[in-house]
Protein backbone atom coordinates (compact mmCIF):
# COMPACT_ATOMS: atom_id res chain seq x y z
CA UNK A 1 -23.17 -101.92 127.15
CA UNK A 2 -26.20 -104.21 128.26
CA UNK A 3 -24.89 -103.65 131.91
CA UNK A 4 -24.41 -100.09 132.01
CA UNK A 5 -27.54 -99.20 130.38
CA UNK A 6 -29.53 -101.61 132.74
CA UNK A 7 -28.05 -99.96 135.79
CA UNK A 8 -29.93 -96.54 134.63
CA UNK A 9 -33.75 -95.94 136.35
CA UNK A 10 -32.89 -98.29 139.47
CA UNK A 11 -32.37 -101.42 137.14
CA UNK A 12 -35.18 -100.72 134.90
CA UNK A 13 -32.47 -99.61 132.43
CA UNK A 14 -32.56 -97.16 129.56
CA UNK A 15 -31.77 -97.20 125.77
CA UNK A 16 -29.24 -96.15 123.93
CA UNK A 17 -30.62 -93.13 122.70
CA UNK A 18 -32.02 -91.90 126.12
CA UNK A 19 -28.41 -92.60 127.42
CA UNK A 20 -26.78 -90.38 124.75
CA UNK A 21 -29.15 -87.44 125.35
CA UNK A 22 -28.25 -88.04 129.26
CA UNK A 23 -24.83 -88.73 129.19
CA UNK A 24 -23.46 -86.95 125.31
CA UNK A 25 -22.35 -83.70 124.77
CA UNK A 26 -22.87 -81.91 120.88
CA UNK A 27 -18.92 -81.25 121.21
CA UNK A 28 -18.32 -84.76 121.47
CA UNK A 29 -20.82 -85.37 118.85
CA UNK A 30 -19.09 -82.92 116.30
CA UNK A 31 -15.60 -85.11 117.03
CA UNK A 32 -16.74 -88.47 116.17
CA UNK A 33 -18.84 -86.94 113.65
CA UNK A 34 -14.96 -86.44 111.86
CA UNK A 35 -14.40 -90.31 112.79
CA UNK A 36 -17.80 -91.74 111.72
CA UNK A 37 -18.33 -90.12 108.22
CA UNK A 38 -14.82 -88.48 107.89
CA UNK A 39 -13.60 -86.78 104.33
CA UNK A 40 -11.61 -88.13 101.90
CA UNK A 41 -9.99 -86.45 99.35
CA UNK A 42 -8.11 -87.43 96.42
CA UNK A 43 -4.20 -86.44 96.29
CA UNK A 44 -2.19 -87.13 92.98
CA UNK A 45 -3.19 -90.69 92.62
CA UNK A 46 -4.21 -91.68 95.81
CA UNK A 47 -7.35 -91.76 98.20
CA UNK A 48 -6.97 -90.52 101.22
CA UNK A 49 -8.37 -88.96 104.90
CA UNK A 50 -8.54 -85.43 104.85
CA UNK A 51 -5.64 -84.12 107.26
CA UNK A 52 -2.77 -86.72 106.24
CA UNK A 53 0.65 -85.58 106.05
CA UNK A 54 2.50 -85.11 103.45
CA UNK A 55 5.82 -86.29 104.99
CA UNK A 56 4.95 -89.33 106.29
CA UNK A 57 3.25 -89.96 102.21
CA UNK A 58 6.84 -89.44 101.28
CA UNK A 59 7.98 -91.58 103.27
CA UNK A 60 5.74 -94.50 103.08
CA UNK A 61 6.49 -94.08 99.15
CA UNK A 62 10.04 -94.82 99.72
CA UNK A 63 9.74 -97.34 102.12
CA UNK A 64 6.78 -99.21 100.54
CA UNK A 65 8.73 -98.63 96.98
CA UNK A 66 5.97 -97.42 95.39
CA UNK A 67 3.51 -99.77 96.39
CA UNK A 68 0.39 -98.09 96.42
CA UNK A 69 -2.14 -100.46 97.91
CA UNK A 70 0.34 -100.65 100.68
CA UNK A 71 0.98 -96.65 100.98
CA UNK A 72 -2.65 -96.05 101.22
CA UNK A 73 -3.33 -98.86 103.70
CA UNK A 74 -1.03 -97.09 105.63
CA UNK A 75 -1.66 -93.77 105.47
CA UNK A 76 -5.37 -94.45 105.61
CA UNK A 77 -5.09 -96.77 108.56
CA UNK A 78 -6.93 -96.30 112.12
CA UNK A 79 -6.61 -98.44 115.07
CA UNK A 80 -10.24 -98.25 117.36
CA UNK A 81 -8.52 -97.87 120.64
CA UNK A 82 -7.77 -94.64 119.38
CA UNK A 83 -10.61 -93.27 119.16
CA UNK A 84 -10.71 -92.51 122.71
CA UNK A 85 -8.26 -91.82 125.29
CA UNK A 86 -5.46 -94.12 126.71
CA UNK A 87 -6.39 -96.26 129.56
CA UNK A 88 -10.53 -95.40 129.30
CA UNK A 89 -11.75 -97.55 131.87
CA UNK A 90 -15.08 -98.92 129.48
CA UNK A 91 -12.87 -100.14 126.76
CA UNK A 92 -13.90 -104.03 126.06
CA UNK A 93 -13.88 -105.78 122.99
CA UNK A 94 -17.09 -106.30 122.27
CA UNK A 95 -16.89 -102.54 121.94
CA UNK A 96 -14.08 -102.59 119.50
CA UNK A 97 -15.63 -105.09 117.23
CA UNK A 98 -18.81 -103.04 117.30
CA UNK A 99 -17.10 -100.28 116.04
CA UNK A 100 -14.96 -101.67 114.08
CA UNK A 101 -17.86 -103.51 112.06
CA UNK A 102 -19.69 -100.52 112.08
CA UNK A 103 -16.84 -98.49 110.57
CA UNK A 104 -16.29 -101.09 108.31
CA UNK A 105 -20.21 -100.07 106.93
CA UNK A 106 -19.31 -96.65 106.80
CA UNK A 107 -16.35 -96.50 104.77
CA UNK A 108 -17.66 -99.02 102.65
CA UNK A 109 -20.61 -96.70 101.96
CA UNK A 110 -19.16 -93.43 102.01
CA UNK A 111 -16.50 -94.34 99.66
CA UNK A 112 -18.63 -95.82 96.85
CA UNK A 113 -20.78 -92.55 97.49
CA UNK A 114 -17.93 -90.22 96.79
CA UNK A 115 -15.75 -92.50 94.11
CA UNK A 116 -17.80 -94.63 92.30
CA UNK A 117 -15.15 -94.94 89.58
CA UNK A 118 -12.74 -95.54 92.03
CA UNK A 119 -13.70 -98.70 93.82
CA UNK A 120 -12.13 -99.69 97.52
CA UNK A 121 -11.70 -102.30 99.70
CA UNK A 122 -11.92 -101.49 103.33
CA UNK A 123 -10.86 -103.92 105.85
CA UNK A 124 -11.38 -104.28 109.42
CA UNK A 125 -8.33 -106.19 111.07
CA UNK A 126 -9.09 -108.13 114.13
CA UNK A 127 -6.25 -110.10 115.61
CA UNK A 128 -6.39 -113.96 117.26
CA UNK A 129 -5.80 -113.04 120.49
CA UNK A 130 -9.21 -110.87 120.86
CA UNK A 131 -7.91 -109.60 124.19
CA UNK A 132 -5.30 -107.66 122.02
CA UNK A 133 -7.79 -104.24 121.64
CA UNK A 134 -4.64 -102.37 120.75
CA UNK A 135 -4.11 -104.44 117.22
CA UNK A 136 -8.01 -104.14 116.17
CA UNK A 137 -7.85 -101.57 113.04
CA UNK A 138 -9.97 -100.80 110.15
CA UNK A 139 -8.16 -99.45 106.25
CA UNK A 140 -8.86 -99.17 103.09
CA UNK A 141 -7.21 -98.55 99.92
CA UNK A 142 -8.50 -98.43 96.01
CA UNK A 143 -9.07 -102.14 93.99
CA UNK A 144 -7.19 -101.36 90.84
CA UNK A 145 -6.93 -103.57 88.03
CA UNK A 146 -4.00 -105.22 87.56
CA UNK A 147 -3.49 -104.13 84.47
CA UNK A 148 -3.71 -101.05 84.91
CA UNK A 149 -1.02 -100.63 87.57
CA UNK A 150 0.65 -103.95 89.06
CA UNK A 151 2.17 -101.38 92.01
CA UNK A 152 -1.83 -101.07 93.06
CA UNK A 153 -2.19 -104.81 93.34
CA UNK A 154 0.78 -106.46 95.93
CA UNK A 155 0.57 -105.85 99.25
C-alpha cells in the first residue's frame, strides 16, 4: 500500500483515509461491512456465520462423524483471497496477512461480545510457502471442555 498511496498528489502521497473517501464507494462499504463484523448465530449446538447452508452442515456432520470442532471449522471457514475477485491485480501478501491479522482481531472480539459463555478460538492459517495467497484462511470454532463433549475437542 506504501506505493500506491505515495503515488497520490504528484508523490507527496495521501493517507489511507483520504484514499478511501477518493477512491471507496458506501456500496462497497456496506459489503465488507458483512465481512468485517459479520453475524453469527447459534444453530442447534453450533456457532456459526449467518447465511450457512444447511446441506453442506449435513454433510460435514457425516463426513467429519460428528466432530464438531471440525464441522464448525469448516463451515465457519474463509479464505482472504476471497474477499475480492479472482485475478485482482493488487492482491500481495502483505495484504493478506494484514487482513488476515486484522480479521483474526475481529472475530476474536466480536465473538466474546456476543457468546461470552461460549468461548472460541479463531485461527488465522498462513501457509510456508507465503507466495501461496490462495491457502491463507482465518476460522473459528467453540473451546469446549473436554468433559463436556470429547466430539468438541479432536480435530
Amino acid at each position: 500500500m506504501h506505493e500506491e498511496l505515495g503515488a497520490w498528489n504528484d508523490g507527496a502521497g495521501i493517507d489511507l483515509e483520504t484514499w478511501i473517501s477518493s477512491e471507496g464507494s458506501f456500496s462497497l462499504a456496506v459489503g465488507y461491512a458483512s465481512v468485517f463484523w459479520p453475524t453469527f448465530v447459534v444453530f442447534e449446538d453450533y456457532i456459526l456465520r449467518e447465511g450457512f447452508n444447511l446441506g453442506s452442515l449435513r454433510g460435514f456432520e457425516v463426513a467429519l462423524s460428528g466432530n464438531k470442532r471440525g464441522i464448525e471449522t469448516v463451515m465457519n471457514h474463509l479464505h482472504i483471497f476471497d474477499i475480492q475477485h479472482v485475478g485482482c491485480a493488487d492482491l500481495t501478501a502483505d495484504k493478506v496477512v494484514l487482513l488476515g491479522e486484522t480479521l483474526t482481531s475481529i472475530y476474536k472480539a466480536k465473538l466474546a461480545y456476543e457468546y461470552p459463555n461460549r468461548p472460541c478460538q479463531v485461527n488465522f492459517h498462513q501457509p510456508e510457502d507465503i507466495e501461496n495467497l490462495e491457502e491463507f484462511e482465518i476460522s473459528f470454532w467453540q473451546v469446549k471442555v473436554e468433559s463436556d463433549d470429547s466430539r468438541w475437542t479432536t480435530l
